[in-house]
C-alpha atoms as a PDB file:
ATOM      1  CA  UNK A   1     -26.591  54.705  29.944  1.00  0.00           C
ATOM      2  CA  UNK A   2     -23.647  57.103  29.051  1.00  0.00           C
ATOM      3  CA  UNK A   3     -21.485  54.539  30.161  1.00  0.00           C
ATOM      4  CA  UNK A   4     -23.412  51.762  28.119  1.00  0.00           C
ATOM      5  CA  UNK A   5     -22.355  53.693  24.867  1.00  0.00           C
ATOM      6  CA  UNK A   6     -18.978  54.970  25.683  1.00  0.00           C
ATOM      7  CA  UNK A   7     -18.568  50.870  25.588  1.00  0.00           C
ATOM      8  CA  UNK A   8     -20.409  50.435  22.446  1.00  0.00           C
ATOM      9  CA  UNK A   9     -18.442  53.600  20.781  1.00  0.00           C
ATOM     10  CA  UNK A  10     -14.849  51.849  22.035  1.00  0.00           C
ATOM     11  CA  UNK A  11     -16.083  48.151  20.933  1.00  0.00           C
ATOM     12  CA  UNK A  12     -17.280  49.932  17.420  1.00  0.00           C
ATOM     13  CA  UNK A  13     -13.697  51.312  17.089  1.00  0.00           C
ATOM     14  CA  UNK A  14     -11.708  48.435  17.873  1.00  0.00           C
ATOM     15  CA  UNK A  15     -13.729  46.128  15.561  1.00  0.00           C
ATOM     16  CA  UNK A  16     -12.566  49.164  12.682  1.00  0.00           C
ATOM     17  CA  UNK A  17      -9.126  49.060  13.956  1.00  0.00           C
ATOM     18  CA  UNK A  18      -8.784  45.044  13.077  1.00  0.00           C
ATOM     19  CA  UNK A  19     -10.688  45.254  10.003  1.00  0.00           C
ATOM     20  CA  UNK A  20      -7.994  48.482   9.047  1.00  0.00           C
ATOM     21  CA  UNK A  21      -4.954  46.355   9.361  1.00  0.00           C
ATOM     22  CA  UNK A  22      -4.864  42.768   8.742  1.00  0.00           C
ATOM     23  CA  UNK A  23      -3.214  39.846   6.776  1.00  0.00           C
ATOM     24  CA  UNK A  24      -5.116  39.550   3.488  1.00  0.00           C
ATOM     25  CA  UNK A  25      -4.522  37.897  -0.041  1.00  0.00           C
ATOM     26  CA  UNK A  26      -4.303  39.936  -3.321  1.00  0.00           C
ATOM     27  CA  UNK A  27      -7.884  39.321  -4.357  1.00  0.00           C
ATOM     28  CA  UNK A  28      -6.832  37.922  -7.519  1.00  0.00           C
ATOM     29  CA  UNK A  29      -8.336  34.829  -8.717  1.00  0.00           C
ATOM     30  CA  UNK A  30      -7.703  31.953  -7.029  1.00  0.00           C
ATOM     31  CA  UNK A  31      -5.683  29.338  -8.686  1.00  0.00           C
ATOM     32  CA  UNK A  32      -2.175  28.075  -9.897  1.00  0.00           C
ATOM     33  CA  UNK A  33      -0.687  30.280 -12.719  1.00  0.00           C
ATOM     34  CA  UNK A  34       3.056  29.665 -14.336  1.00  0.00           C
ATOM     35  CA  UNK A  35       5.714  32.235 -14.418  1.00  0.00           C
ATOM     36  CA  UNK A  36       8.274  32.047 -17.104  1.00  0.00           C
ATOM     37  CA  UNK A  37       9.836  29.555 -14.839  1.00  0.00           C
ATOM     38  CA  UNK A  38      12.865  30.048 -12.209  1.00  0.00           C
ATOM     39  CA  UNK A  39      15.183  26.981 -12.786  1.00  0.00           C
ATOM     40  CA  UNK A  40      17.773  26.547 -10.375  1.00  0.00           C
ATOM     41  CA  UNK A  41      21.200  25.271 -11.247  1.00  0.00           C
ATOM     42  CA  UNK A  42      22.272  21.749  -9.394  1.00  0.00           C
ATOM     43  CA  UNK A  43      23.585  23.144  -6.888  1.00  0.00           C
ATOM     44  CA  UNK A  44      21.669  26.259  -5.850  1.00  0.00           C
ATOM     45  CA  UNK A  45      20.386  26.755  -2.487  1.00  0.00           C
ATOM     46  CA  UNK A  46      16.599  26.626  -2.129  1.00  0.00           C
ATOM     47  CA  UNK A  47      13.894  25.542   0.324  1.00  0.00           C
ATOM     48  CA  UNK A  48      11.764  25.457  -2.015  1.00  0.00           C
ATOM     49  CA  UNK A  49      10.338  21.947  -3.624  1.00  0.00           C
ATOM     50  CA  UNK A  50       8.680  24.007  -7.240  1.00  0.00           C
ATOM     51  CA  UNK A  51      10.812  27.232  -7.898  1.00  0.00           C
ATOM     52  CA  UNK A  52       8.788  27.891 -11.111  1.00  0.00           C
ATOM     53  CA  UNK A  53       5.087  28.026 -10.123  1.00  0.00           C
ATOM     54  CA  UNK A  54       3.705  31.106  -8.228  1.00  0.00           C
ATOM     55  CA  UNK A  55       0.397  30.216  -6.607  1.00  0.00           C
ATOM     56  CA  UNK A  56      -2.264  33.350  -6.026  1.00  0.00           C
ATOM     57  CA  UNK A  57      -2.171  32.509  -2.432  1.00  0.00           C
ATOM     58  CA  UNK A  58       0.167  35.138  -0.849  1.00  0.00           C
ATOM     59  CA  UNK A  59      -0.546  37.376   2.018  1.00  0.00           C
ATOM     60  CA  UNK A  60       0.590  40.945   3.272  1.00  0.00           C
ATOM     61  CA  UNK A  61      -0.549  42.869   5.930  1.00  0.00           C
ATOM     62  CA  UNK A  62      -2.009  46.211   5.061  1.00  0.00           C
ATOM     63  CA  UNK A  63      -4.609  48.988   5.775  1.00  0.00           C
ATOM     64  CA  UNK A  64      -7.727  48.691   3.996  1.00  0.00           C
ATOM     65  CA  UNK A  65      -7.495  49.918   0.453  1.00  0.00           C
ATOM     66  CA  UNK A  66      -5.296  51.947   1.677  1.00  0.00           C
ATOM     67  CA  UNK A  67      -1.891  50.197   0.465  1.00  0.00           C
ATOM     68  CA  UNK A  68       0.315  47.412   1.620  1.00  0.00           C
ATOM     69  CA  UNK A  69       2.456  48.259   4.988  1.00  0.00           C
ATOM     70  CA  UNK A  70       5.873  47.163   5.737  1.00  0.00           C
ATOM     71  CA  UNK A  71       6.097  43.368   5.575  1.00  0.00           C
ATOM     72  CA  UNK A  72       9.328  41.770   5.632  1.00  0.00           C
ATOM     73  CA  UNK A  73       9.864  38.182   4.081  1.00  0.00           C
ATOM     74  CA  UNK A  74      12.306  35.587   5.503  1.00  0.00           C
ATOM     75  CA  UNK A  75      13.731  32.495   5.012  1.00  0.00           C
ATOM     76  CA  UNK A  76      16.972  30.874   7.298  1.00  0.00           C
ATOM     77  CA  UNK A  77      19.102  28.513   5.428  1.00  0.00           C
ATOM     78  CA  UNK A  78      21.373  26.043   7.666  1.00  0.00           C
ATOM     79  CA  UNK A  79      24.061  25.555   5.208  1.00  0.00           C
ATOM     80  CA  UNK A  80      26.086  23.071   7.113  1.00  0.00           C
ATOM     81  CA  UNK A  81      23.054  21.145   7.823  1.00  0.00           C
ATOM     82  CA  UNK A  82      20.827  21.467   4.487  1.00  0.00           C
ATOM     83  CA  UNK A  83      23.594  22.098   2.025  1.00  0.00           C
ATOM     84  CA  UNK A  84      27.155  20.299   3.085  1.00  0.00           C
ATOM     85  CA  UNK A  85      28.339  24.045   3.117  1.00  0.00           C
ATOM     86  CA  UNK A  86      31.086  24.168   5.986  1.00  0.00           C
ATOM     87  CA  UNK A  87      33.455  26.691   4.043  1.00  0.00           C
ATOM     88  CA  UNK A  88      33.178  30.613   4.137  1.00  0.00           C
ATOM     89  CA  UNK A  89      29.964  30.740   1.517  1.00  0.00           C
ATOM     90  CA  UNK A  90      30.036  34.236  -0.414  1.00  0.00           C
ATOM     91  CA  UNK A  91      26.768  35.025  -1.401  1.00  0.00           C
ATOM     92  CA  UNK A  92      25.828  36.986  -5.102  1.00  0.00           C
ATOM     93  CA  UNK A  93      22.227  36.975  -5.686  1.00  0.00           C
ATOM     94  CA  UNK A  94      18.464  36.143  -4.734  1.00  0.00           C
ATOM     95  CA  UNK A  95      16.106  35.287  -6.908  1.00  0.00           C
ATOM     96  CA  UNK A  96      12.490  34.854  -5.870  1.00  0.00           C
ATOM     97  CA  UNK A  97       8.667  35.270  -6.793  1.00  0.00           C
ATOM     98  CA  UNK A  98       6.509  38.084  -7.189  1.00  0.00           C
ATOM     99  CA  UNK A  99       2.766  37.140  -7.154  1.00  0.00           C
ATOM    100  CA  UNK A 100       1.472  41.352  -7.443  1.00  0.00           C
ATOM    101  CA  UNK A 101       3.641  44.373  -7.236  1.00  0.00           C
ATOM    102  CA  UNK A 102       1.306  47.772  -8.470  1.00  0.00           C
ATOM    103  CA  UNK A 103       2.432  51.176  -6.869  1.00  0.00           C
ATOM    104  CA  UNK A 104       2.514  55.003  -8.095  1.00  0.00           C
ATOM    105  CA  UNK A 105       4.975  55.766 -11.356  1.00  0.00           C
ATOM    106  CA  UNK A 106       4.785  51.849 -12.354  1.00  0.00           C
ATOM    107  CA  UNK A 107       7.524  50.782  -9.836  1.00  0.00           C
ATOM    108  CA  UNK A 108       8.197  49.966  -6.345  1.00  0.00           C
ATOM    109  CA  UNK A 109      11.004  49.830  -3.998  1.00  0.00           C
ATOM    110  CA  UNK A 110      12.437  46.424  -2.269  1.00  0.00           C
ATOM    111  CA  UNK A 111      15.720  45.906  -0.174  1.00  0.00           C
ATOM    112  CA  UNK A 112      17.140  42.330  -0.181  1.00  0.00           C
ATOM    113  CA  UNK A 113      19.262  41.925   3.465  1.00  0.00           C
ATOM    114  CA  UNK A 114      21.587  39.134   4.107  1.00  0.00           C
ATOM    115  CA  UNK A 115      22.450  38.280   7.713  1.00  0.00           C
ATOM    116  CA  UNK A 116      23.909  35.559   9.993  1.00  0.00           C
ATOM    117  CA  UNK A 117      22.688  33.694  13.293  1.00  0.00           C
ATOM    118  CA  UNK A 118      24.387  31.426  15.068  1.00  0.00           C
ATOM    119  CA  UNK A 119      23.866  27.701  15.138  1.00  0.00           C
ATOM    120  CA  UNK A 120      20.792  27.157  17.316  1.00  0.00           C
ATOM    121  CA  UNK A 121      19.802  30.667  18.063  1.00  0.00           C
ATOM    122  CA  UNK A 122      16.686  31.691  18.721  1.00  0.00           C
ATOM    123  CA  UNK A 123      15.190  33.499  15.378  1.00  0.00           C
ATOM    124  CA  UNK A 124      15.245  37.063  16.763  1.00  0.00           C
ATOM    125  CA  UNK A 125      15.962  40.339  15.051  1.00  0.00           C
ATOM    126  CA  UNK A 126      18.766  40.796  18.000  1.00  0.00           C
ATOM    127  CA  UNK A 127      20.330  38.024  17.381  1.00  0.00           C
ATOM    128  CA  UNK A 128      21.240  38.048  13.499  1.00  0.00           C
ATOM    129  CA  UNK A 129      24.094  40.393  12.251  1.00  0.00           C
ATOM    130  CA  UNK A 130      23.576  41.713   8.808  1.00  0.00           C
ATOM    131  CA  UNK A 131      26.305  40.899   6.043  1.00  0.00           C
ATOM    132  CA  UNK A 132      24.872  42.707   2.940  1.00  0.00           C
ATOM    133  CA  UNK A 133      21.936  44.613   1.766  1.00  0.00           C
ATOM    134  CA  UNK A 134      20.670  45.920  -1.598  1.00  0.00           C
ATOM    135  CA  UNK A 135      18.712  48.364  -2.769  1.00  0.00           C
ATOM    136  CA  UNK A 136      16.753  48.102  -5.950  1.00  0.00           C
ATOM    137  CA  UNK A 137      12.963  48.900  -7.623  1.00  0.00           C
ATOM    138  CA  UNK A 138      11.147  46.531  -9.521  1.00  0.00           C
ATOM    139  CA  UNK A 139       8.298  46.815 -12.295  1.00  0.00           C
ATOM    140  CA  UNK A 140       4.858  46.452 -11.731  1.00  0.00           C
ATOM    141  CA  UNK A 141       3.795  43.032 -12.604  1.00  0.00           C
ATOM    142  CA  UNK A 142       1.923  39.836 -11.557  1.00  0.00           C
ATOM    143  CA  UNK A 143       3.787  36.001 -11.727  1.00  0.00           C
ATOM    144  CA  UNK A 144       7.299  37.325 -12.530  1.00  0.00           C
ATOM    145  CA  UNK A 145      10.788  36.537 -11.235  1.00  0.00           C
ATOM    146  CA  UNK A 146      12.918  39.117 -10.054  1.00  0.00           C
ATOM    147  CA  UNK A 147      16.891  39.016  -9.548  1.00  0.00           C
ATOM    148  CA  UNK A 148      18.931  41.102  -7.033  1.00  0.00           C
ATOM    149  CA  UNK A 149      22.654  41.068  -6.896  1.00  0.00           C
ATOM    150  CA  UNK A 150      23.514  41.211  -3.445  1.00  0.00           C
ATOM    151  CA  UNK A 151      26.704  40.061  -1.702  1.00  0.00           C
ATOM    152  CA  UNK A 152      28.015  38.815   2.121  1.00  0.00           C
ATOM    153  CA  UNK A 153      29.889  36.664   3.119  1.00  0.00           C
ATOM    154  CA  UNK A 154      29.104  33.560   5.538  1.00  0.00           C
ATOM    155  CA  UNK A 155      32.698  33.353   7.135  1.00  0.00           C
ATOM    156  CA  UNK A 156      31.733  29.499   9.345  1.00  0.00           C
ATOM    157  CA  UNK A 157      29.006  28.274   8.121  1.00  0.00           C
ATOM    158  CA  UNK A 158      29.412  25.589  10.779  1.00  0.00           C
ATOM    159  CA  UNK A 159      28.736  27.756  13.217  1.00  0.00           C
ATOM    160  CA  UNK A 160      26.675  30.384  11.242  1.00  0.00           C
ATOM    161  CA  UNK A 161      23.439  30.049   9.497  1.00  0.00           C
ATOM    162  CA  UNK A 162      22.220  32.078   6.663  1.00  0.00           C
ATOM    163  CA  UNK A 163      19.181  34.424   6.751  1.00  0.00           C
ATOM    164  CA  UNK A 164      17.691  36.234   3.665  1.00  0.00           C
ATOM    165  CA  UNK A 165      15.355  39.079   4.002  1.00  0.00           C
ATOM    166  CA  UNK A 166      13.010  40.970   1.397  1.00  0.00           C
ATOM    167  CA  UNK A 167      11.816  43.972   2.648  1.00  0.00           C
ATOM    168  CA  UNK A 168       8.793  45.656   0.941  1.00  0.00           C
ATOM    169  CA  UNK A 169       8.743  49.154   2.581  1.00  0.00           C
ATOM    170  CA  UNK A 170       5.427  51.251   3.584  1.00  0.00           C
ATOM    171  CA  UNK A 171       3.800  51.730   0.196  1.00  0.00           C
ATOM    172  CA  UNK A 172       0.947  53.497   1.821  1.00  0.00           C
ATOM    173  CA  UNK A 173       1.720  56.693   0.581  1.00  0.00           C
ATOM    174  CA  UNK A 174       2.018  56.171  -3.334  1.00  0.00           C
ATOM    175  CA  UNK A 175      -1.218  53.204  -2.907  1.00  0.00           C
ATOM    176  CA  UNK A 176       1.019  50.615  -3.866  1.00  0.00           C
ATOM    177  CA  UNK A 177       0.344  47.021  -2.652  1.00  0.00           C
ATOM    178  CA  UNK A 178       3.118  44.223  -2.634  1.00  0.00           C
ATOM    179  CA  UNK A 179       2.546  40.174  -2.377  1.00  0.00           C
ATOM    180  CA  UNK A 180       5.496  37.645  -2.461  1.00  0.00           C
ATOM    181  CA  UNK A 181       5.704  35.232  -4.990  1.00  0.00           C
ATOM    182  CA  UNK A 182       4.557  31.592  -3.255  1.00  0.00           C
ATOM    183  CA  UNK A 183       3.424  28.393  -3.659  1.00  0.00           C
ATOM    184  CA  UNK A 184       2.110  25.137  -2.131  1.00  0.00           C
ATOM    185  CA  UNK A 185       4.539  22.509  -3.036  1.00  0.00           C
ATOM    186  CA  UNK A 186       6.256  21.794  -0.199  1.00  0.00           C
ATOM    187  CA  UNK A 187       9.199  23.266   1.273  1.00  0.00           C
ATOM    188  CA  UNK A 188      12.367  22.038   3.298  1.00  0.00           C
ATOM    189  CA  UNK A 189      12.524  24.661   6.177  1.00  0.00           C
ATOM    190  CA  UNK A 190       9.427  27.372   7.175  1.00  0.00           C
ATOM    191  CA  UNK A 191       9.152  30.687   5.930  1.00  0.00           C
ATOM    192  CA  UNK A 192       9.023  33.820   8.061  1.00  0.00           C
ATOM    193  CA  UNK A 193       7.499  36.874   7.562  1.00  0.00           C
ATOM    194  CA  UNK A 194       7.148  40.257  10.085  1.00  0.00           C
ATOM    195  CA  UNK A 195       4.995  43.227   9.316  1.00  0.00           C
ATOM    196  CA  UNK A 196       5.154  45.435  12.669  1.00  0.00           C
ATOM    197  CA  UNK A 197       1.528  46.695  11.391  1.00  0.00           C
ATOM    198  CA  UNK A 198      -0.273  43.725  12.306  1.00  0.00           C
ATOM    199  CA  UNK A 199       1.968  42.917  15.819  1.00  0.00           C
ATOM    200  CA  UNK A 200       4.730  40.791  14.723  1.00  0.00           C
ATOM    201  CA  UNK A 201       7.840  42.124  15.194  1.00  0.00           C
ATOM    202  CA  UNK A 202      10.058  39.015  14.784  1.00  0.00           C
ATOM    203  CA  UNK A 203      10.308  36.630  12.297  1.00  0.00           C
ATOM    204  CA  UNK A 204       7.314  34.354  12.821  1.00  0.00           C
ATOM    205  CA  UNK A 205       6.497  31.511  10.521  1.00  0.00           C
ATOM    206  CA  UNK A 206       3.622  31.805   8.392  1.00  0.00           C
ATOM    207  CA  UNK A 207       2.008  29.094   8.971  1.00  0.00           C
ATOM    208  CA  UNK A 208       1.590  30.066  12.720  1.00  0.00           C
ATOM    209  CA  UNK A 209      -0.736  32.806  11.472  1.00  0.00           C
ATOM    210  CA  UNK A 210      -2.764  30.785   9.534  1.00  0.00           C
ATOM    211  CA  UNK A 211      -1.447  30.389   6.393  1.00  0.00           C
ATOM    212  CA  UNK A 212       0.408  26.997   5.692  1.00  0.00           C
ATOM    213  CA  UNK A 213       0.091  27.314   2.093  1.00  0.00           C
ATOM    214  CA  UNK A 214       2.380  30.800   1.654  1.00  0.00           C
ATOM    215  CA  UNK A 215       5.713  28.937   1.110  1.00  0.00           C
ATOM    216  CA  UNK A 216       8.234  31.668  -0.168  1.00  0.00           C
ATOM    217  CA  UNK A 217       9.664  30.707  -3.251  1.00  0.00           C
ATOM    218  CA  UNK A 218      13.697  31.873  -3.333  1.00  0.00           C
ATOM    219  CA  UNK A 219      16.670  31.036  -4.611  1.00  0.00           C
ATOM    220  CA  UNK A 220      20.329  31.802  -3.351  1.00  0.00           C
ATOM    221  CA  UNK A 221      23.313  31.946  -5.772  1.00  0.00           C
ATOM    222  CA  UNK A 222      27.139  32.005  -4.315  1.00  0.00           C
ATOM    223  CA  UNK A 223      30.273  30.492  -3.861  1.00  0.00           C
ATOM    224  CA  UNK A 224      31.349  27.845  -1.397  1.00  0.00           C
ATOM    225  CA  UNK A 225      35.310  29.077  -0.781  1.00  0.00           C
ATOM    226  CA  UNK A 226      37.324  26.229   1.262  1.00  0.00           C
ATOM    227  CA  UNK A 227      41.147  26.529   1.497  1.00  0.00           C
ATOM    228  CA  UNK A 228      43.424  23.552   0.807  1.00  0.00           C
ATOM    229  CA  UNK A 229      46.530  24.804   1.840  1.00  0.00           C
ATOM    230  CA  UNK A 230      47.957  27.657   3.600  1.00  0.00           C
ATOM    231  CA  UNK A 231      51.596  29.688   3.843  1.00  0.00           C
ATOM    232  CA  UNK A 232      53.830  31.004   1.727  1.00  0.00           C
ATOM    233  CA  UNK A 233      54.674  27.246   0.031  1.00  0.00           C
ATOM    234  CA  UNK A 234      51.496  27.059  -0.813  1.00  0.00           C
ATOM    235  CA  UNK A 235      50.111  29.854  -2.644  1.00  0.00           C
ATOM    236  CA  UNK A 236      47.366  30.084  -0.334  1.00  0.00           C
ATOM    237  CA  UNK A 237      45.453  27.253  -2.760  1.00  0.00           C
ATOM    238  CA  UNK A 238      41.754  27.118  -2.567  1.00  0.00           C
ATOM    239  CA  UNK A 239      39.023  25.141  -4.406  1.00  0.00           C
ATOM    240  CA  UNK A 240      35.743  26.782  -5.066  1.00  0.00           C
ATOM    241  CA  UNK A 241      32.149  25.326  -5.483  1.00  0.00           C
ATOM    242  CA  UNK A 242      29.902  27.341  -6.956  1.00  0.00           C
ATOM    243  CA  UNK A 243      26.049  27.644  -6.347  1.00  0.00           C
ATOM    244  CA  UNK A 244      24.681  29.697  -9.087  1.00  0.00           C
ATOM    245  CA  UNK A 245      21.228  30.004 -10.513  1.00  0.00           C
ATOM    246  CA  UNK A 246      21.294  29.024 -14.548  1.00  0.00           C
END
């Protein structure tokens, strides 16, 4: 008998263990709302097929009512591949969508990281090498578009791929919730999220935990940098594209 609910204690706890942390939507109504739209220039880099519509259909993983946890957002960009980048590409700012952001004070914290990953490597944490990171807070807010300047540098992008991370810290503390702007509208490549929280500690696409529809909406301005000519004779001459949000 004692042993009978010992098991029914430890089931009870687990059950209020998952229903603590978990992947969950912002509980706003569901639907498509417009942002004062995000219009890419022609040649920006984006995954995205609609980078002006948020849909209310984003996910974090948090603790109860407690606040949002750490979640981090991804998305890989093969430049070579996607973009006819094969020059050193120097990024200078993300843009992307904010579906909710409510904390403490009226502001929260984000870090935008910029790494690379070689061609073909597996998408692992241990195998990306960060380039650039930037701190900054943004305002509370629902179906807004946020800029951060951030810079690296993508020396071969033949070889290299690109990886941009937001990182929405533990805003358990201060009660603060976070959700990434999305929509449904297709995209070109997946995007990735991690949120140690609720087990994933590598970027894992979002659709593998059940939500297809969560398709990151970003935007990547920079500068494509190729060399013409080198030596002394030649002034070290370069020609410069520029991707760059209007």
């Amino acid at each position: 008998m004692k042993g009978y609910v010992l098991f029914v204690c430890l089931l009870l706890c687990a059950v209020g263990f998952v229903q603590a942390q978990s992947f969950s939507t912002s509980g706003e109504p569901k639907g498509e709302q417009t942002a004062p739209p995000l219009v890419p220039g022609p040649n920006s880099i984006t995954q995205s097929n609609n980078t002006g519509t948020i849909y209310l259909n984003s996910v974090v993983c948090l603790e109860g009512t407690i606040g949002s946890t750490q979640n981090q957002y991804l998305r890989r960009f093969f430049l070579a591949a996607d973009h006819g980048i094969v020059n050193q590409f120097d990024v200078q700012s993300v843009d992307f969508g904010v579906e909710h952001a409510s904390n403490a004070g009226g502001t929260q914290p984000l870090t935008v990281n910029l790494y690379t990953i070689a061609n073909g490597a597996p998408f692992l944490y241990a195998n990306m090498t960060m380039i650039g990171s930037m701190g900054t807070t943004i305002p509370d807010g629902n179906l807004t578009f946020e800029q951060v300047a951030v810079t690296g540098s993508v020396a071969d992008p033949n070889t290299q791929d690109l990886v941009v991370e937001i990182v929405s810290p533990d805003l358990r503390p201060t009660g603060g919730y976070f959700y990434m702007g999305s929509n449904a509208d297709g995209q070109t490549r997946p995007s990735y999220i991690a949120a140690a929280y609720c087990f994933i500690t590598e970027p894992t696409d979002i659709a593998d935990i059940g939500f297809p529809n969560m398709q990151i909406i970003m935007v990547v301005s920079g500068t494509e940098i190729s060399v013409l000519a080198t030596g002394p004779a030649a002034g070290g001459a370069s020609r410069v594209r520029r991707y760059q949000a209007d």
